[in-house]
PDBML (XML) file of the C-alpha atoms, coordinates in Angstrom:
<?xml version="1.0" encoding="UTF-8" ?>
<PDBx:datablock datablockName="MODEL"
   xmlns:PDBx="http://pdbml.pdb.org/schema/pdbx-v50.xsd"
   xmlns:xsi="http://www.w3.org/2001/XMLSchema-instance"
   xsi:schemaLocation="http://pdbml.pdb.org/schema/pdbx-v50.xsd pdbx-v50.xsd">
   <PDBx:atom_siteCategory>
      <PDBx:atom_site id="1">
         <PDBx:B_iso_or_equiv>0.00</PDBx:B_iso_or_equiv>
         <PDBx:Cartn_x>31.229</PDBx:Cartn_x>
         <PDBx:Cartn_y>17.910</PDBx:Cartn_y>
         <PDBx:Cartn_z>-61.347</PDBx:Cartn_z>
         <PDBx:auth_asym_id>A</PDBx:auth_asym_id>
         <PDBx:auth_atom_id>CA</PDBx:auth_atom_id>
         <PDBx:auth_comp_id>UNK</PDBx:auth_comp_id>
         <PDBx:auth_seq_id>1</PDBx:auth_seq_id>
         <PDBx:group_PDB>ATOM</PDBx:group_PDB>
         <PDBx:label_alt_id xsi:nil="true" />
         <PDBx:label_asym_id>A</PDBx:label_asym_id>
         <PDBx:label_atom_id>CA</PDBx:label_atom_id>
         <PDBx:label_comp_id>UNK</PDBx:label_comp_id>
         <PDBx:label_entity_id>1</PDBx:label_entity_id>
         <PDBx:label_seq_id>1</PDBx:label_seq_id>
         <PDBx:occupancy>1.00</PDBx:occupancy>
         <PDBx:pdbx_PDB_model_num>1</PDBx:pdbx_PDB_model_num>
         <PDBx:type_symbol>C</PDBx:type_symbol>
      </PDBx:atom_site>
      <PDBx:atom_site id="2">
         <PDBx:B_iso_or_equiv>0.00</PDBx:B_iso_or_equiv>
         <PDBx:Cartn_x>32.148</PDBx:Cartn_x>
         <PDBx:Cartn_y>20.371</PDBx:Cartn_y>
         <PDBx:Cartn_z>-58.817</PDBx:Cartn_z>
         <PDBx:auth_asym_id>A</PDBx:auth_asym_id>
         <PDBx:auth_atom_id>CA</PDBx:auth_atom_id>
         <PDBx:auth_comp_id>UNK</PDBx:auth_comp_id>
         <PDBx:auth_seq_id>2</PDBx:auth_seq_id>
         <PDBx:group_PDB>ATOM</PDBx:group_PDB>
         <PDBx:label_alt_id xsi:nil="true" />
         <PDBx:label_asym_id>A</PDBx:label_asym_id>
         <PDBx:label_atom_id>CA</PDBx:label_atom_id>
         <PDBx:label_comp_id>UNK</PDBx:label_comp_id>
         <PDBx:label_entity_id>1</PDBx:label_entity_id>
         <PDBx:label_seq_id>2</PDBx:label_seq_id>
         <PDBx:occupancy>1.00</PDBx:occupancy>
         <PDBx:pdbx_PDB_model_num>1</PDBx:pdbx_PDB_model_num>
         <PDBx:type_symbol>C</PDBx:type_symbol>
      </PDBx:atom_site>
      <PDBx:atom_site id="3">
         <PDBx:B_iso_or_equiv>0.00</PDBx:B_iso_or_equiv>
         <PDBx:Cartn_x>33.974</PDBx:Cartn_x>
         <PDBx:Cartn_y>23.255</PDBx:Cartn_y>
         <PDBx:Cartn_z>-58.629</PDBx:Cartn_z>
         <PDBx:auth_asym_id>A</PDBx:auth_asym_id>
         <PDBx:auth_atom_id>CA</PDBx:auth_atom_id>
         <PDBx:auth_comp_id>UNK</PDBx:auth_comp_id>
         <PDBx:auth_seq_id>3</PDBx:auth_seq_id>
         <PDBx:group_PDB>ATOM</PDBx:group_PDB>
         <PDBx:label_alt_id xsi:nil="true" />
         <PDBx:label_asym_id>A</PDBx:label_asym_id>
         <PDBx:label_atom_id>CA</PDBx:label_atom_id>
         <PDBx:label_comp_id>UNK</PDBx:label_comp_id>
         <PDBx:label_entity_id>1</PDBx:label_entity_id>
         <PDBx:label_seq_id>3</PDBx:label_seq_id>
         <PDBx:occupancy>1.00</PDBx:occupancy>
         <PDBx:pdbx_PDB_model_num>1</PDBx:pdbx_PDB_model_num>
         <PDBx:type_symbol>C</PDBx:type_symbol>
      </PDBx:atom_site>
      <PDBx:atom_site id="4">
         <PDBx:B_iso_or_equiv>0.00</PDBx:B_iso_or_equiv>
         <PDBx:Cartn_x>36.802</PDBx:Cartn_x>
         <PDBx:Cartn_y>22.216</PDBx:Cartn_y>
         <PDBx:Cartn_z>-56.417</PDBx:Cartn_z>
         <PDBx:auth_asym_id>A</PDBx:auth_asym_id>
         <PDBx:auth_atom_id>CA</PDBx:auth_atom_id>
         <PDBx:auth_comp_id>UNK</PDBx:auth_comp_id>
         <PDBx:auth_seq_id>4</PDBx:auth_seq_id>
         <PDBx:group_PDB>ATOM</PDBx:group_PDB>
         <PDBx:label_alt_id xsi:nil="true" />
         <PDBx:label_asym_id>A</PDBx:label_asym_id>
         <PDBx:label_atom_id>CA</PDBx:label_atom_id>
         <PDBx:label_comp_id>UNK</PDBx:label_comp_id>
         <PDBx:label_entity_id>1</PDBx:label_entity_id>
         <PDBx:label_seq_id>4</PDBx:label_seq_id>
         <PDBx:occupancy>1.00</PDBx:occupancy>
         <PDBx:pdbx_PDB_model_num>1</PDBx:pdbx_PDB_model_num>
         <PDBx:type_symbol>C</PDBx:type_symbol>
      </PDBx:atom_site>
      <PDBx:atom_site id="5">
         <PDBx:B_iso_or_equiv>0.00</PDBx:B_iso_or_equiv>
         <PDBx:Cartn_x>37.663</PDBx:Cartn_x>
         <PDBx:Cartn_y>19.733</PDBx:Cartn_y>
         <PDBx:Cartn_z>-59.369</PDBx:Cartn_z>
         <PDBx:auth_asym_id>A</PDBx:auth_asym_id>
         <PDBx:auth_atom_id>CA</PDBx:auth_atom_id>
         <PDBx:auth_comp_id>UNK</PDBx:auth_comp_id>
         <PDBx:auth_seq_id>5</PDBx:auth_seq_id>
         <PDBx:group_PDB>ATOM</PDBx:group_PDB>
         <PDBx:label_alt_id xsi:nil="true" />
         <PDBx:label_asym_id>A</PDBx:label_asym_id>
         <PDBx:label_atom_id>CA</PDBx:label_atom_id>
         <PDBx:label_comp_id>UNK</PDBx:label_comp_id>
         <PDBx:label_entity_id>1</PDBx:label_entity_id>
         <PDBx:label_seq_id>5</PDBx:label_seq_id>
         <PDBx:occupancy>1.00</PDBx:occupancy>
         <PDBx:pdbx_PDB_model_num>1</PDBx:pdbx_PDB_model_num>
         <PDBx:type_symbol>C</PDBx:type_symbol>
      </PDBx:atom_site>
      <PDBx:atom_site id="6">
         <PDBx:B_iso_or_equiv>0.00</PDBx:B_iso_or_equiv>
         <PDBx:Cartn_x>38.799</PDBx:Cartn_x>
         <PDBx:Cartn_y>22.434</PDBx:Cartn_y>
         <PDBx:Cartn_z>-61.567</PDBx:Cartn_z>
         <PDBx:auth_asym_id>A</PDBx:auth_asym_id>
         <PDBx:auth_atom_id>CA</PDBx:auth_atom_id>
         <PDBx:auth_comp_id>UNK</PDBx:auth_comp_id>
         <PDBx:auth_seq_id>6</PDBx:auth_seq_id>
         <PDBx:group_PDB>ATOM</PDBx:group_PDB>
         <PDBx:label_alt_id xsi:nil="true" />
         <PDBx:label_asym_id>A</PDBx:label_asym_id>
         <PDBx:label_atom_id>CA</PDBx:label_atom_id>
         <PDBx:label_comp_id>UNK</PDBx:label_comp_id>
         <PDBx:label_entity_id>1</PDBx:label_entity_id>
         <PDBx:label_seq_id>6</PDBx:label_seq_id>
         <PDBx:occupancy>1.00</PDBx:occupancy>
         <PDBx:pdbx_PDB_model_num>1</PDBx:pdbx_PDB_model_num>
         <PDBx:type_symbol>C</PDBx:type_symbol>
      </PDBx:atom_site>
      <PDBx:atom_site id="7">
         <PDBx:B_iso_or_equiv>0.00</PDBx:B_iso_or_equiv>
         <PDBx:Cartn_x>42.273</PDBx:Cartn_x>
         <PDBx:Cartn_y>21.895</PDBx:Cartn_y>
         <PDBx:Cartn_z>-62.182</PDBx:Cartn_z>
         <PDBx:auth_asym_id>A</PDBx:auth_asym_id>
         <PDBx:auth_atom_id>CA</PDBx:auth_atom_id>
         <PDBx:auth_comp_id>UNK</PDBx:auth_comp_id>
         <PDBx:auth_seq_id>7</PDBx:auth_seq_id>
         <PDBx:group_PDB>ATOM</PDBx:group_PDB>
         <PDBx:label_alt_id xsi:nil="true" />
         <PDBx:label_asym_id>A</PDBx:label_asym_id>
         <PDBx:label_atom_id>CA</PDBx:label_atom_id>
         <PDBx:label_comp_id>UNK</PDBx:label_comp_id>
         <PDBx:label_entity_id>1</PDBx:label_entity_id>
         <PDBx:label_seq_id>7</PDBx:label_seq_id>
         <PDBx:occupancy>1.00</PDBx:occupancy>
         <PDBx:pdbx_PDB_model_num>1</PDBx:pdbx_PDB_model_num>
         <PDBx:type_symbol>C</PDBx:type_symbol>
      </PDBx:atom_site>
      <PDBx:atom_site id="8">
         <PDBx:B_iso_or_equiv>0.00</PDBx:B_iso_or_equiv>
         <PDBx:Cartn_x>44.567</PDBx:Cartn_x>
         <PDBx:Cartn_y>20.795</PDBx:Cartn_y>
         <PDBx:Cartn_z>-64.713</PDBx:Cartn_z>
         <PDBx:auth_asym_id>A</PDBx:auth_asym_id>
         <PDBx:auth_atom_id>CA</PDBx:auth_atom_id>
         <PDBx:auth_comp_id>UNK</PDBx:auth_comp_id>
         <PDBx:auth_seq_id>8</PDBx:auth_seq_id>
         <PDBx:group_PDB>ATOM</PDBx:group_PDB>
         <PDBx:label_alt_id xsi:nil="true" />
         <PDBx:label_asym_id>A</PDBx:label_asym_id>
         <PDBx:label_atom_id>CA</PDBx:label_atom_id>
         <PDBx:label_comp_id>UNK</PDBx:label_comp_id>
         <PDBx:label_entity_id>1</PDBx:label_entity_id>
         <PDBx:label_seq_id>8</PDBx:label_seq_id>
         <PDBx:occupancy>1.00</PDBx:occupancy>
         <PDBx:pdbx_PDB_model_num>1</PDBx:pdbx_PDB_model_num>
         <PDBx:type_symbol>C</PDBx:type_symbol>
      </PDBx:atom_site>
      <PDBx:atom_site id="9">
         <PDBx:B_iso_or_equiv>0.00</PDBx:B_iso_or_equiv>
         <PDBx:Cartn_x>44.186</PDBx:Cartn_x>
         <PDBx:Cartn_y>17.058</PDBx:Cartn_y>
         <PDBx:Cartn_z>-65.309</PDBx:Cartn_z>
         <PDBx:auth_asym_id>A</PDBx:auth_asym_id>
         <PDBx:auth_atom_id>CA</PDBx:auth_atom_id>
         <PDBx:auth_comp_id>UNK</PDBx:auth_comp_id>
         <PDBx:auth_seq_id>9</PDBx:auth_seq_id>
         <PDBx:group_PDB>ATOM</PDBx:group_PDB>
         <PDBx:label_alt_id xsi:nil="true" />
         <PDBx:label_asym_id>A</PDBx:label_asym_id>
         <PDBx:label_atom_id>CA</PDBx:label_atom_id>
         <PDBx:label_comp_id>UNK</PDBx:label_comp_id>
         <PDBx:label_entity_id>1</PDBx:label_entity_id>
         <PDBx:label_seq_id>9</PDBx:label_seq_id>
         <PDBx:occupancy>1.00</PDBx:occupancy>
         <PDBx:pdbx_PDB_model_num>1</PDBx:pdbx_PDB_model_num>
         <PDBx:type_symbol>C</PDBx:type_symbol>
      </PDBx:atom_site>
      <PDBx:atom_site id="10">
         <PDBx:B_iso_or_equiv>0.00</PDBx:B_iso_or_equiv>
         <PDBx:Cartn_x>47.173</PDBx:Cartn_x>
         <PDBx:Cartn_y>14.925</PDBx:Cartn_y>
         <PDBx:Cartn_z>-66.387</PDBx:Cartn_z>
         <PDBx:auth_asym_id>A</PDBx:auth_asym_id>
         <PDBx:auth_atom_id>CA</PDBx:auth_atom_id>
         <PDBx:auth_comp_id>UNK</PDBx:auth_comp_id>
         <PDBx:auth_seq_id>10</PDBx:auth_seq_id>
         <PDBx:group_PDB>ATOM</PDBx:group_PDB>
         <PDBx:label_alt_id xsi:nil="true" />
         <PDBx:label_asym_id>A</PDBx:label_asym_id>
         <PDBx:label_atom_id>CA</PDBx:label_atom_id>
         <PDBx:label_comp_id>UNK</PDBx:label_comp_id>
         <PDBx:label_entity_id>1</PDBx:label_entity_id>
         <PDBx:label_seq_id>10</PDBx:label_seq_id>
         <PDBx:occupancy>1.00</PDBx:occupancy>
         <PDBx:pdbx_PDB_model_num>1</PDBx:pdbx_PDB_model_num>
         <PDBx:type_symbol>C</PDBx:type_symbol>
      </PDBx:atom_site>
      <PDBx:atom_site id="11">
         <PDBx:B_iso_or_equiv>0.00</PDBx:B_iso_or_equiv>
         <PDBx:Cartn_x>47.373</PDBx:Cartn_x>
         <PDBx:Cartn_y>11.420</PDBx:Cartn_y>
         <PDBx:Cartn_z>-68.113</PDBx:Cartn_z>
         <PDBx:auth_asym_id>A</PDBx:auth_asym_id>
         <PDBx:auth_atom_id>CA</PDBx:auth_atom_id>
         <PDBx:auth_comp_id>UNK</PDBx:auth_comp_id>
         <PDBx:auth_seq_id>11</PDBx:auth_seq_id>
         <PDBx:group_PDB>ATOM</PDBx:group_PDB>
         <PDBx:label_alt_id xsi:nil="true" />
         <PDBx:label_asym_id>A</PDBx:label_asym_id>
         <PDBx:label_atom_id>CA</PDBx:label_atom_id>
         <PDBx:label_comp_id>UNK</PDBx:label_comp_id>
         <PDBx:label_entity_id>1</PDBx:label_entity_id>
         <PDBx:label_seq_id>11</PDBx:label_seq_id>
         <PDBx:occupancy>1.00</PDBx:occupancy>
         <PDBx:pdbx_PDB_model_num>1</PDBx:pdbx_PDB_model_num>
         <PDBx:type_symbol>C</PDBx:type_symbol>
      </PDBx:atom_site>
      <PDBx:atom_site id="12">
         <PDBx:B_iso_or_equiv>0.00</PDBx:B_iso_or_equiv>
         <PDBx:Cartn_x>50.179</PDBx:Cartn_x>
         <PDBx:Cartn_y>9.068</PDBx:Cartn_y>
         <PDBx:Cartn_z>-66.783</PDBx:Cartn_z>
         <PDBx:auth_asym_id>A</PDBx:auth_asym_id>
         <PDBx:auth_atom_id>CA</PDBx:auth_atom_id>
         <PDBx:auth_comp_id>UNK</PDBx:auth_comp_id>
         <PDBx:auth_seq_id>12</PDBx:auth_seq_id>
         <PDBx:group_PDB>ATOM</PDBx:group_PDB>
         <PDBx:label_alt_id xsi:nil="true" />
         <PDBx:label_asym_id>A</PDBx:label_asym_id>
         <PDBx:label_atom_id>CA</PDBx:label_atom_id>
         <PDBx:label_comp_id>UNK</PDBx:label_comp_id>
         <PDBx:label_entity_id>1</PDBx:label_entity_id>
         <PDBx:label_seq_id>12</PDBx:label_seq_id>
         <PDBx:occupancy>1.00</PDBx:occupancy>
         <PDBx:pdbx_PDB_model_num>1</PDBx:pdbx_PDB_model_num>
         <PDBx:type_symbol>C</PDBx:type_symbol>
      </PDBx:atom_site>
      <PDBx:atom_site id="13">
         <PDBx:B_iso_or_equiv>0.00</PDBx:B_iso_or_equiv>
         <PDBx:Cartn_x>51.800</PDBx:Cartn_x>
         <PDBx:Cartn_y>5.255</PDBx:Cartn_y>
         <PDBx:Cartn_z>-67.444</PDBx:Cartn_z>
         <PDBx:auth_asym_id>A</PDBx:auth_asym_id>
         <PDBx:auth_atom_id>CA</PDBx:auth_atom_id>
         <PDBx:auth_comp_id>UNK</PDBx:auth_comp_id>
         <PDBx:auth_seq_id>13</PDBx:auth_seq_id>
         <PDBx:group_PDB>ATOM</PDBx:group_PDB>
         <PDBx:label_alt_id xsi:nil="true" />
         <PDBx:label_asym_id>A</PDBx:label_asym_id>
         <PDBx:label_atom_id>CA</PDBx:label_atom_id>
         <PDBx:label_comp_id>UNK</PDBx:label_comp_id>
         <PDBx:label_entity_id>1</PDBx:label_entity_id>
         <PDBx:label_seq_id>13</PDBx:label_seq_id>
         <PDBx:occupancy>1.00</PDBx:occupancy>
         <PDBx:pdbx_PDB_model_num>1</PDBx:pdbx_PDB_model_num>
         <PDBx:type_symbol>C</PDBx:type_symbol>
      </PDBx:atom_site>
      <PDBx:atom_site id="14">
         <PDBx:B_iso_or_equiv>0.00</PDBx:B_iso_or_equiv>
         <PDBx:Cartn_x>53.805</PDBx:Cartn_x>
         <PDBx:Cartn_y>3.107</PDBx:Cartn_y>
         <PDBx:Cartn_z>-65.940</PDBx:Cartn_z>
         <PDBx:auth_asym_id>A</PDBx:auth_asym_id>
         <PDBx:auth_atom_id>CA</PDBx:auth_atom_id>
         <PDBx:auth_comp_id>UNK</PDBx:auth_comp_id>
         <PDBx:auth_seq_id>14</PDBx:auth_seq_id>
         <PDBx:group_PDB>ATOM</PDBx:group_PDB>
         <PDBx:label_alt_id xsi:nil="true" />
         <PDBx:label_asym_id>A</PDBx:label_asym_id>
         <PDBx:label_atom_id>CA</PDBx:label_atom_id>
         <PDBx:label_comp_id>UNK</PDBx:label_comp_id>
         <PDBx:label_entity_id>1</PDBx:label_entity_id>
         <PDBx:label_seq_id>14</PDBx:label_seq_id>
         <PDBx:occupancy>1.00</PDBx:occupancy>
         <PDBx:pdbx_PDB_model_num>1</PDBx:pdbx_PDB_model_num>
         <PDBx:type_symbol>C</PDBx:type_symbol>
      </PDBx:atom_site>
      <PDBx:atom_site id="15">
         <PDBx:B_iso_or_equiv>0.00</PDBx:B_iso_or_equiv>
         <PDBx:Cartn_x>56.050</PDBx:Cartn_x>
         <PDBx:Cartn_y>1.429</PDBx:Cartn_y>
         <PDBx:Cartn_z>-67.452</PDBx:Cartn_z>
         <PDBx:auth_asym_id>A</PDBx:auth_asym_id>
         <PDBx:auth_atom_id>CA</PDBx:auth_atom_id>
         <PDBx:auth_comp_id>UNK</PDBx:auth_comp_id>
         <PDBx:auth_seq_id>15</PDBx:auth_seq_id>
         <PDBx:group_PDB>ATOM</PDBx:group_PDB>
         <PDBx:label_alt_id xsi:nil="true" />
         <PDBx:label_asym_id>A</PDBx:label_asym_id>
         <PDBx:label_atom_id>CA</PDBx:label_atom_id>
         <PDBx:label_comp_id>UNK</PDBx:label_comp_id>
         <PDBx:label_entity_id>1</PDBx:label_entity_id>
         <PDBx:label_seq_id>15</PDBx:label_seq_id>
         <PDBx:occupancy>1.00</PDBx:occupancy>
         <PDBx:pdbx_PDB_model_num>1</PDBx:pdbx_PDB_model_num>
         <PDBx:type_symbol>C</PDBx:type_symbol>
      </PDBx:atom_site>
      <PDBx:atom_site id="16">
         <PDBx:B_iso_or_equiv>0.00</PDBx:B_iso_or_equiv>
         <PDBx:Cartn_x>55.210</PDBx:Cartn_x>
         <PDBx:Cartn_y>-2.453</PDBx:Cartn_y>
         <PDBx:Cartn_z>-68.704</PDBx:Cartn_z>
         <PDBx:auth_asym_id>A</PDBx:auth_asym_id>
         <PDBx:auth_atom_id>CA</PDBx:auth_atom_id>
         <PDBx:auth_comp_id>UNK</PDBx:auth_comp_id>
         <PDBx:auth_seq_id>16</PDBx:auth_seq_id>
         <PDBx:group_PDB>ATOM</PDBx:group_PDB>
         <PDBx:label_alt_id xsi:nil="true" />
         <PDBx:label_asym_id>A</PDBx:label_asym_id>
         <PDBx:label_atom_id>CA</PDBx:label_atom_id>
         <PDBx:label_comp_id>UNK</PDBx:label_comp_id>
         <PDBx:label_entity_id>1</PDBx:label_entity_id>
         <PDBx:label_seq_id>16</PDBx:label_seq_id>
         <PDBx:occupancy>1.00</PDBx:occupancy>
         <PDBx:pdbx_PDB_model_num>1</PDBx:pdbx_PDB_model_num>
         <PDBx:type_symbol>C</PDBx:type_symbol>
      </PDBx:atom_site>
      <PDBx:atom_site id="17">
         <PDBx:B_iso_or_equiv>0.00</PDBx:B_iso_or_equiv>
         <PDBx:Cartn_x>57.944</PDBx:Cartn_x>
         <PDBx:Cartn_y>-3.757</PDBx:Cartn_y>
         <PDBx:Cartn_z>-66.956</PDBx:Cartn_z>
         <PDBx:auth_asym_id>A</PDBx:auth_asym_id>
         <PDBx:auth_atom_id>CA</PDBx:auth_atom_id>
         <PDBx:auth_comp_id>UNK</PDBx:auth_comp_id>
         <PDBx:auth_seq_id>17</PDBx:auth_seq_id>
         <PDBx:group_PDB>ATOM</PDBx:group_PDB>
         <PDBx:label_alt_id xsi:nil="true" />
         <PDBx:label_asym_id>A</PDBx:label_asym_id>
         <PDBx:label_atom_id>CA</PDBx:label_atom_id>
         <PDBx:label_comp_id>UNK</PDBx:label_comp_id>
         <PDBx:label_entity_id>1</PDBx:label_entity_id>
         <PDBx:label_seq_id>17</PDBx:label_seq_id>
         <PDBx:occupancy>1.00</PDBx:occupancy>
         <PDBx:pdbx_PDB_model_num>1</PDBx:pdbx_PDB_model_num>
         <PDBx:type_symbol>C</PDBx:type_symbol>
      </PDBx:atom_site>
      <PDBx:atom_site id="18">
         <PDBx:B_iso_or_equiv>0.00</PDBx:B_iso_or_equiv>
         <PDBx:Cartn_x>57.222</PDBx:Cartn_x>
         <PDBx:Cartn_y>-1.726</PDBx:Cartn_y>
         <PDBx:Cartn_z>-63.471</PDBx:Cartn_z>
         <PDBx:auth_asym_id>A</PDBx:auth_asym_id>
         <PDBx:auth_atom_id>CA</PDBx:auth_atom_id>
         <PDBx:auth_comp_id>UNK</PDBx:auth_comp_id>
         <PDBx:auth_seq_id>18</PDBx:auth_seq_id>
         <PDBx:group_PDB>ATOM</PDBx:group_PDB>
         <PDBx:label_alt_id xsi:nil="true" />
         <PDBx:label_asym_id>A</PDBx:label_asym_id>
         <PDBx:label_atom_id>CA</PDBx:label_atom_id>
         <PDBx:label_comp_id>UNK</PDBx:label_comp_id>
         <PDBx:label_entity_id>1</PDBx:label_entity_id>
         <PDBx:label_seq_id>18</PDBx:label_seq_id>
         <PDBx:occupancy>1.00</PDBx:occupancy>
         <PDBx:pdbx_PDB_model_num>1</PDBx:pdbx_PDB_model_num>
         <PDBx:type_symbol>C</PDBx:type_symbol>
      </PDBx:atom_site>
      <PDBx:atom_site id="19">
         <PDBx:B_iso_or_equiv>0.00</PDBx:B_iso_or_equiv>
         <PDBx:Cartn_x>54.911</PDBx:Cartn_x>
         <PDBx:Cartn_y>-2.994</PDBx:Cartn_y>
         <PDBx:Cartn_z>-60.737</PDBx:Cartn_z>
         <PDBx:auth_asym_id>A</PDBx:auth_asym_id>
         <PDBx:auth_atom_id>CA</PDBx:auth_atom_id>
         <PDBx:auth_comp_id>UNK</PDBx:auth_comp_id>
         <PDBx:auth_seq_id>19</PDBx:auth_seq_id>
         <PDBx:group_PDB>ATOM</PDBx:group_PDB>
         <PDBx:label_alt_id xsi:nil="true" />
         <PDBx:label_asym_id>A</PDBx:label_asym_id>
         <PDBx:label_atom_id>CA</PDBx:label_atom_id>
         <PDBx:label_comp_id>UNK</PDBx:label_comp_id>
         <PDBx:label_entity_id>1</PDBx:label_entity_id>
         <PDBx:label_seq_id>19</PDBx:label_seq_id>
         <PDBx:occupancy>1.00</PDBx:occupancy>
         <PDBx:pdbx_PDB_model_num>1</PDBx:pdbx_PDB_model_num>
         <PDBx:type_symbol>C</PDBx:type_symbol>
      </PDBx:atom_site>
      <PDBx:atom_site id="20">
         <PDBx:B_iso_or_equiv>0.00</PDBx:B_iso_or_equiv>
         <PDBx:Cartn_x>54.099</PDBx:Cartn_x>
         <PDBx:Cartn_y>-1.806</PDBx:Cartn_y>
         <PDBx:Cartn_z>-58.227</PDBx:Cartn_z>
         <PDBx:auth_asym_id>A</PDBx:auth_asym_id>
         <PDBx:auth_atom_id>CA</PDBx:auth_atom_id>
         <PDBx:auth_comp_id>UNK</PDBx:auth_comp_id>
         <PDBx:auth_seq_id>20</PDBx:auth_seq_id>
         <PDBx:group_PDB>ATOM</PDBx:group_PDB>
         <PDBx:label_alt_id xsi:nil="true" />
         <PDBx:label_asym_id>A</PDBx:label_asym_id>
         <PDBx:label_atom_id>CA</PDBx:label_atom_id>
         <PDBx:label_comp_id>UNK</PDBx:label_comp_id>
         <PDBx:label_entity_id>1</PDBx:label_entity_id>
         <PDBx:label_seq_id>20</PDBx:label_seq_id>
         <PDBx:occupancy>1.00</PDBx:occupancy>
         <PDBx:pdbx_PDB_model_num>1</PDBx:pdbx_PDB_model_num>
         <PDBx:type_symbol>C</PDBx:type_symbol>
      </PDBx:atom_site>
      <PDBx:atom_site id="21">
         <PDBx:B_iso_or_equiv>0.00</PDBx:B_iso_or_equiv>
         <PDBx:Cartn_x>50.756</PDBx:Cartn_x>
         <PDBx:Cartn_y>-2.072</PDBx:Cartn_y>
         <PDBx:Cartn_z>-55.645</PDBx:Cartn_z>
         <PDBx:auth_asym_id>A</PDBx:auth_asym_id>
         <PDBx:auth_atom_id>CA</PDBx:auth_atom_id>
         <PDBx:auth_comp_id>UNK</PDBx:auth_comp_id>
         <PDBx:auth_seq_id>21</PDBx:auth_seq_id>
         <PDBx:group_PDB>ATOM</PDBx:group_PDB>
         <PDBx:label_alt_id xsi:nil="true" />
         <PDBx:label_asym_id>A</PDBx:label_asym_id>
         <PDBx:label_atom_id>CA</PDBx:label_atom_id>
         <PDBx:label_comp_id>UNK</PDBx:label_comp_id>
         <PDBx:label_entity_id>1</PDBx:label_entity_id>
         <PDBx:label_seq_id>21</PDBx:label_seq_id>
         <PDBx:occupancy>1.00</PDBx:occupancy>
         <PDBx:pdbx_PDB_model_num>1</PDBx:pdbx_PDB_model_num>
         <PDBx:type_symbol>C</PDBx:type_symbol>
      </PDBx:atom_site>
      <PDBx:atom_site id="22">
         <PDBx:B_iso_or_equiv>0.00</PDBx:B_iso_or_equiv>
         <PDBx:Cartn_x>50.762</PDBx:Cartn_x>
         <PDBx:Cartn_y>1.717</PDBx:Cartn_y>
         <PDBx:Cartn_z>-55.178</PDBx:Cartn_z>
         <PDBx:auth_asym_id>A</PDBx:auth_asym_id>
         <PDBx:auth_atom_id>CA</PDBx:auth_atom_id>
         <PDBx:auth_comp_id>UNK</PDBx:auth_comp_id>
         <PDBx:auth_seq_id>22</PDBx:auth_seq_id>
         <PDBx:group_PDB>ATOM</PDBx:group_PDB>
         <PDBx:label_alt_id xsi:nil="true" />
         <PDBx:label_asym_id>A</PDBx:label_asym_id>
         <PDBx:label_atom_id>CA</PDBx:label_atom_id>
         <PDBx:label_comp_id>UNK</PDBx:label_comp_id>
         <PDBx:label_entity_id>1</PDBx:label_entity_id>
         <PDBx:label_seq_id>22</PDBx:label_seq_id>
         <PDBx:occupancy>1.00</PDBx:occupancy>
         <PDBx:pdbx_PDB_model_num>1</PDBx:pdbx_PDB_model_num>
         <PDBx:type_symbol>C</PDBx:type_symbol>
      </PDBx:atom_site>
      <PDBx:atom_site id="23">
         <PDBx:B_iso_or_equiv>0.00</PDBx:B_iso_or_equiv>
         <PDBx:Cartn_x>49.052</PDBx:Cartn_x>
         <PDBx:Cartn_y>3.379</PDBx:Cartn_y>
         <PDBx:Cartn_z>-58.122</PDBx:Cartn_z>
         <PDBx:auth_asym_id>A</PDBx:auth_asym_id>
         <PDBx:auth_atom_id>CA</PDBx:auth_atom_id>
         <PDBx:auth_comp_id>UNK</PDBx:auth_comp_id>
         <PDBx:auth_seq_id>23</PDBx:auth_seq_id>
         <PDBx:group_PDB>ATOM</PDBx:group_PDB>
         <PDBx:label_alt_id xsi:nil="true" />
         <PDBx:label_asym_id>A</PDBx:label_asym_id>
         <PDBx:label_atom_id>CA</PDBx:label_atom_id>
         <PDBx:label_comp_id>UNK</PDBx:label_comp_id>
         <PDBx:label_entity_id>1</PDBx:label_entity_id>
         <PDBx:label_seq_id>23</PDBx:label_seq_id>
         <PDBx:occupancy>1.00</PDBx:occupancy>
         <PDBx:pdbx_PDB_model_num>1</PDBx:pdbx_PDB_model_num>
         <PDBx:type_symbol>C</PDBx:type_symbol>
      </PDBx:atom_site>
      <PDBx:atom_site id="24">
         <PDBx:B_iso_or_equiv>0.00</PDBx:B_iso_or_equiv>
         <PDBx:Cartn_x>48.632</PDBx:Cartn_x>
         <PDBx:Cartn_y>6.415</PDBx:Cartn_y>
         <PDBx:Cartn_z>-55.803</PDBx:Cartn_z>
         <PDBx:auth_asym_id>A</PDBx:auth_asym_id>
         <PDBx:auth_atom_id>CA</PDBx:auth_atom_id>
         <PDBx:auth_comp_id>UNK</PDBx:auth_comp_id>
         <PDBx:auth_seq_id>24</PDBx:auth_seq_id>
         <PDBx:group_PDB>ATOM</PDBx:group_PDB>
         <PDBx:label_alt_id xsi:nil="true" />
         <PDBx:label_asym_id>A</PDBx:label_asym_id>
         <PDBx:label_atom_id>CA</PDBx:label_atom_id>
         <PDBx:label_comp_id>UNK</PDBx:label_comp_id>
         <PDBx:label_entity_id>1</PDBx:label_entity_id>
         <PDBx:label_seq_id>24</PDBx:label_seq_id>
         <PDBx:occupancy>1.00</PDBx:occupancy>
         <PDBx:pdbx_PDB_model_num>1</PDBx:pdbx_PDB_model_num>
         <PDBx:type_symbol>C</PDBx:type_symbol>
      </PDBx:atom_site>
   </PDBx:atom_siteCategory>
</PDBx:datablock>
């Protein structure tokens, strides 16, 4: 770890019945 990664981190999902090719 660096310092530059301090930061709030947050969890996310998509949705089961949502593709998509862009997790980004």
């Amino acid at each position: 770890l660096k310092p530059e990664d301090t930061a709030v981190y947050y969890c996310c999902a998509a949705d089961p019945t949502y593709w998509s090719s862009n997790l980004y």
